[in-house]
PDB file of N, CA and C in Angstrom:
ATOM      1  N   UNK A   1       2.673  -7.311   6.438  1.00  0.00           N
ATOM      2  CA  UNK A   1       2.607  -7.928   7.747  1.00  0.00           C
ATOM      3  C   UNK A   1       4.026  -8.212   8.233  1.00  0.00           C
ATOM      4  N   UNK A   2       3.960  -7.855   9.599  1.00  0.00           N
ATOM      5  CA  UNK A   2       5.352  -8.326  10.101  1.00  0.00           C
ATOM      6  C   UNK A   2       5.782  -9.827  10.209  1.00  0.00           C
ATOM      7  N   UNK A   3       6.905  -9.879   9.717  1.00  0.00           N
ATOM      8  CA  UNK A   3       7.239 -11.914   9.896  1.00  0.00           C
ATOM      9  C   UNK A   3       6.646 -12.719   9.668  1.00  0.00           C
ATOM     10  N   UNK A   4       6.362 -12.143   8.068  1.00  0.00           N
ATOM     11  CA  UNK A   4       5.502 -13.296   7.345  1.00  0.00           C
ATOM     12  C   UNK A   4       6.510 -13.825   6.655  1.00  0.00           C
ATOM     13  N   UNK A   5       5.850 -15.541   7.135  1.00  0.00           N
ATOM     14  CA  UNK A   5       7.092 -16.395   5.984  1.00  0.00           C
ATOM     15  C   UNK A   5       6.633 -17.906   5.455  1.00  0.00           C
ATOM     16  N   UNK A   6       5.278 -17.239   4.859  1.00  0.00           N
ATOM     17  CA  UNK A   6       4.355 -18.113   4.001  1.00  0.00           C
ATOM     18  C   UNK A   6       4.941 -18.625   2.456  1.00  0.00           C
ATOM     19  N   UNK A   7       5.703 -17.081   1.903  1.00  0.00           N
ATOM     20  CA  UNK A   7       6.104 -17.377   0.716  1.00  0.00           C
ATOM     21  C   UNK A   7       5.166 -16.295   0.140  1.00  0.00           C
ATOM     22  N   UNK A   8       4.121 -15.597   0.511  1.00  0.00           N
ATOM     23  CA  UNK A   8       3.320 -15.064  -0.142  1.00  0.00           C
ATOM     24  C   UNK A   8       4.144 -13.653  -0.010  1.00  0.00           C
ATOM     25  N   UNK A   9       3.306 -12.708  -1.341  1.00  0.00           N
ATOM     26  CA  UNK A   9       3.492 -11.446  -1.065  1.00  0.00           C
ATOM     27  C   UNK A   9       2.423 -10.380  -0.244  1.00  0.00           C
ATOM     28  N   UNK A  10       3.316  -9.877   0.438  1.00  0.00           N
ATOM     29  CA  UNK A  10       2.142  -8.633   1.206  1.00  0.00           C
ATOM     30  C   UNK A  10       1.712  -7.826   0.101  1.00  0.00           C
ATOM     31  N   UNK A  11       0.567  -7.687   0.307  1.00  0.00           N
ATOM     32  CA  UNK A  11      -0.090  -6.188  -0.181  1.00  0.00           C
ATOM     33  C   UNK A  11      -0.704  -5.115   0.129  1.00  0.00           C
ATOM     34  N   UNK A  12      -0.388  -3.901  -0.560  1.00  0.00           N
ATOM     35  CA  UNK A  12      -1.113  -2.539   0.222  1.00  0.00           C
ATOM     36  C   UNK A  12      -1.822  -2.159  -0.546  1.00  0.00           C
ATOM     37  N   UNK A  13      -2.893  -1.163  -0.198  1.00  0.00           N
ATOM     38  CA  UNK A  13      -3.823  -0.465  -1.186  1.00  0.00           C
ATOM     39  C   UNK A  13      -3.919   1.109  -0.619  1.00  0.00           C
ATOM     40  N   UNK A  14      -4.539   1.966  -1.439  1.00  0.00           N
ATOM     41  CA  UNK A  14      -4.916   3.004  -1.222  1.00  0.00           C
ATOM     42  C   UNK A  14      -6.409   2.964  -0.622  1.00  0.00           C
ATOM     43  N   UNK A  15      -7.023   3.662   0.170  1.00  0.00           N
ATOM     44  CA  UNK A  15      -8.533   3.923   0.200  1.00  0.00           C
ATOM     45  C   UNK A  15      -8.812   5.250   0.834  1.00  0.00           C
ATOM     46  N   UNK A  16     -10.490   5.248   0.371  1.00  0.00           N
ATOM     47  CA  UNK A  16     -10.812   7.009   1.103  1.00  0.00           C
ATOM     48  C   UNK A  16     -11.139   6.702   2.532  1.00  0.00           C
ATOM     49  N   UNK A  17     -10.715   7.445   3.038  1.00  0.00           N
ATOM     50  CA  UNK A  17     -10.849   7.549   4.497  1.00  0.00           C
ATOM     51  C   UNK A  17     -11.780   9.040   5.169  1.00  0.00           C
ATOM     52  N   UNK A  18     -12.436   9.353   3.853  1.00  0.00           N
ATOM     53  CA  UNK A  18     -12.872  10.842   4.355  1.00  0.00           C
ATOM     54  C   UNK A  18     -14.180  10.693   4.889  1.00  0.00           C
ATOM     55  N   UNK A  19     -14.490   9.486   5.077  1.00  0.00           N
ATOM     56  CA  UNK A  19     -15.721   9.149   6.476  1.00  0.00           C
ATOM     57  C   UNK A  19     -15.257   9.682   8.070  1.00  0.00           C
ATOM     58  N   UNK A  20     -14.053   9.805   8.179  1.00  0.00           N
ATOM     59  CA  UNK A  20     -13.479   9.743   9.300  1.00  0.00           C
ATOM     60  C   UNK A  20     -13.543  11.380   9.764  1.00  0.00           C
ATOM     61  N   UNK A  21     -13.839  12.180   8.794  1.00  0.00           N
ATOM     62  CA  UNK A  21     -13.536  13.712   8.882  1.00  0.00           C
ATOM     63  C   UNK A  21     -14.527  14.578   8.388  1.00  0.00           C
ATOM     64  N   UNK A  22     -15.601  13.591   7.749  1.00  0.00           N
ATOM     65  CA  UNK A  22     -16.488  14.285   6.449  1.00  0.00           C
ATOM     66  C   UNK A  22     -17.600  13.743   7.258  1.00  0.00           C
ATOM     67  N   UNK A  23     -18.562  13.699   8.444  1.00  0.00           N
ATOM     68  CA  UNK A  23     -19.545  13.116   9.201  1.00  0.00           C
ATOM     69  C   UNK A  23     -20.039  12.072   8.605  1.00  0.00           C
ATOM     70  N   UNK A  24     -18.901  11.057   8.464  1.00  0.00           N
ATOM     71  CA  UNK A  24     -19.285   9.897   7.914  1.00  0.00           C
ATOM     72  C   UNK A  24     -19.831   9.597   6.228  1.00  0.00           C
ATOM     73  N   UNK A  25     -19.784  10.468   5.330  1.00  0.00           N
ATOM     74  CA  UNK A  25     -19.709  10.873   4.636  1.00  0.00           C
ATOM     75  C   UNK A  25     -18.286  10.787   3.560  1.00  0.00           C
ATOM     76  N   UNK A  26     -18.637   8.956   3.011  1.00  0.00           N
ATOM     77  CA  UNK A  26     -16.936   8.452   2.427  1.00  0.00           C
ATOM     78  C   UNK A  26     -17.088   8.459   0.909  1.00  0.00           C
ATOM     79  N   UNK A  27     -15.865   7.553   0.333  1.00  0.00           N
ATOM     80  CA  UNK A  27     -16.068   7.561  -0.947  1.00  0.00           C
ATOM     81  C   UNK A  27     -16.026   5.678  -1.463  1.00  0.00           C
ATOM     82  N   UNK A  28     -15.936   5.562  -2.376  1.00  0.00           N
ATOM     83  CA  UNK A  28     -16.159   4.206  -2.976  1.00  0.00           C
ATOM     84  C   UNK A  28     -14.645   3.740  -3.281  1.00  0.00           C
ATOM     85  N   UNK A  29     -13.830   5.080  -3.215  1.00  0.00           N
ATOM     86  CA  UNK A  29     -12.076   4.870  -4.300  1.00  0.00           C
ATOM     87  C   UNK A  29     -11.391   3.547  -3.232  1.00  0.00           C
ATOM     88  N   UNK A  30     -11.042   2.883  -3.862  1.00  0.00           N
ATOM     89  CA  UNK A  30     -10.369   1.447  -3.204  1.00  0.00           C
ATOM     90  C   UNK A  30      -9.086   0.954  -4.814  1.00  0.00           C
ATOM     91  N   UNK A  31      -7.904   0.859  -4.568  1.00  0.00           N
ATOM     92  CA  UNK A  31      -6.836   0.554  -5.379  1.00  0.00           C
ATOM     93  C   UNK A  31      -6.141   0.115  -5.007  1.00  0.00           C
ATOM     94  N   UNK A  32      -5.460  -1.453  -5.535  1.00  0.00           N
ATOM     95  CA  UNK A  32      -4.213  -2.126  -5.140  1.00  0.00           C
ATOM     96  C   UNK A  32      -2.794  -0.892  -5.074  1.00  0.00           C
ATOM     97  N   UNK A  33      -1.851  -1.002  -3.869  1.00  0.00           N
ATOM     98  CA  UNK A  33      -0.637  -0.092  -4.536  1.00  0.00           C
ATOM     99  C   UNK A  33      -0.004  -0.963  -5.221  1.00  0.00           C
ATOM    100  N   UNK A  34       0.636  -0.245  -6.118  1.00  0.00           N
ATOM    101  CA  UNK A  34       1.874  -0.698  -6.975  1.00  0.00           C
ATOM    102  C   UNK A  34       3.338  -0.006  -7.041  1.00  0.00           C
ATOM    103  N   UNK A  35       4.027  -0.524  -5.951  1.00  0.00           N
ATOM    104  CA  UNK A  35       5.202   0.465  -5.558  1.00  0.00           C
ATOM    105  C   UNK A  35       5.958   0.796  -6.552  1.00  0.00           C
ATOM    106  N   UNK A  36       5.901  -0.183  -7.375  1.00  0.00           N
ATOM    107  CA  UNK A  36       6.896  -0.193  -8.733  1.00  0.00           C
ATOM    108  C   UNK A  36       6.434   1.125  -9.687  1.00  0.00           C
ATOM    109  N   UNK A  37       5.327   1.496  -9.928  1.00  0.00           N
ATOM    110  CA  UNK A  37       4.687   2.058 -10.881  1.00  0.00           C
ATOM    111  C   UNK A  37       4.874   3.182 -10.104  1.00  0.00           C
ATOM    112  N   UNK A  38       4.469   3.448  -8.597  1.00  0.00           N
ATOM    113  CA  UNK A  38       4.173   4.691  -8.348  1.00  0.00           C
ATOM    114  C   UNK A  38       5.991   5.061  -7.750  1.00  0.00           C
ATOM    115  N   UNK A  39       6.721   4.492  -8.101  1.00  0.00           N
ATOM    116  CA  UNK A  39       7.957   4.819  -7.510  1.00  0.00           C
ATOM    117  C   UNK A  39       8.401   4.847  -6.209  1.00  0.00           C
ATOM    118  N   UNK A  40       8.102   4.204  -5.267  1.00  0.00           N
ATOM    119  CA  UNK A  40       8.078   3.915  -4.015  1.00  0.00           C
ATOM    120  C   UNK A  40       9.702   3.762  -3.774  1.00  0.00           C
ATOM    121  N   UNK A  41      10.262   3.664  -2.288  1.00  0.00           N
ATOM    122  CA  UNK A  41      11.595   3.829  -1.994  1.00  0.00           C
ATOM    123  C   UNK A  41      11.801   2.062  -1.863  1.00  0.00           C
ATOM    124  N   UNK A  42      13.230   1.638  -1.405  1.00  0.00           N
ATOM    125  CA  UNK A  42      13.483   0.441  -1.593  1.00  0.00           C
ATOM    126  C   UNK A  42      12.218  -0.327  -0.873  1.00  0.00           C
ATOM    127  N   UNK A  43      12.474  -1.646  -1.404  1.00  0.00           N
ATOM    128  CA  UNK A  43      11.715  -3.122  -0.452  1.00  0.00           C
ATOM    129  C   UNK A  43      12.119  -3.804  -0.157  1.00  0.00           C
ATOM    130  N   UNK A  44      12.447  -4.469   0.746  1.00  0.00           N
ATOM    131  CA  UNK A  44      13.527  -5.973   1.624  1.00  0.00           C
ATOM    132  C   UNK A  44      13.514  -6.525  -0.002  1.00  0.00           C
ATOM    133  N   UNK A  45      12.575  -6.644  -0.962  1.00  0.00           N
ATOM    134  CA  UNK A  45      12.781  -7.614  -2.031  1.00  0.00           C
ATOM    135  C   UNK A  45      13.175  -7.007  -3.278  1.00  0.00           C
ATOM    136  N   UNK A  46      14.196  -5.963  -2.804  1.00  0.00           N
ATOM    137  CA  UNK A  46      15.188  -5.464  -4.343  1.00  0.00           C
ATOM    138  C   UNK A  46      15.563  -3.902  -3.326  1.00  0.00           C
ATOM    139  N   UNK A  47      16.633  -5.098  -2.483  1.00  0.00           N
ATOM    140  CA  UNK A  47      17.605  -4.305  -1.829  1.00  0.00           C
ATOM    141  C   UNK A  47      18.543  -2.962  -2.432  1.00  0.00           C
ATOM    142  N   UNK A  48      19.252  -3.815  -3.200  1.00  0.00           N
ATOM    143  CA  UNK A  48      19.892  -2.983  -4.348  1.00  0.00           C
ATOM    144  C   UNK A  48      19.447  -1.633  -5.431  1.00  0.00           C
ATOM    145  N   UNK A  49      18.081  -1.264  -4.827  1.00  0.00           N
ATOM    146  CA  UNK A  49      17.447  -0.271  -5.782  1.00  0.00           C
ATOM    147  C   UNK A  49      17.677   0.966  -4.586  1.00  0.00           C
ATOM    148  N   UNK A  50      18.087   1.858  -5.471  1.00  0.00           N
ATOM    149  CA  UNK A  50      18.488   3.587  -4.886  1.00  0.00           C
ATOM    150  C   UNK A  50      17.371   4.257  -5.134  1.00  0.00           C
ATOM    151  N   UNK A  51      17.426   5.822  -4.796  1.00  0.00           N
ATOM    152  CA  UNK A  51      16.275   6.526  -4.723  1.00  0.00           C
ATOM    153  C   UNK A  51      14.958   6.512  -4.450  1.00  0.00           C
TER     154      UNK A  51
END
């Protein structure tokens, strides 16, 4: 979320979206992301990380 300043952390997830293309016709897959794990590019909260 933009200009959040609760103290909390934002979070993202993955989900299927193939209702949208598949005549409504989706899936169940729902997963927290984990930028760290999946290697994601920097975050305002570890400025200092490259690649």
């Amino acid at each position: 979320m933009k200009n959040r300043h609760d103290g909390k952390t934002d979070r993202y997830w993955w989900t299927c979206y193939a209702g949208a293309q598949n005549d409504g016709k989706g899936c169940d897959f729902w997963r927290v992301m984990d930028m760290k794990v999946e290697g994601r590019g920097t975050a305002i909260a570890n400025p200092d990380r490259t690649g």
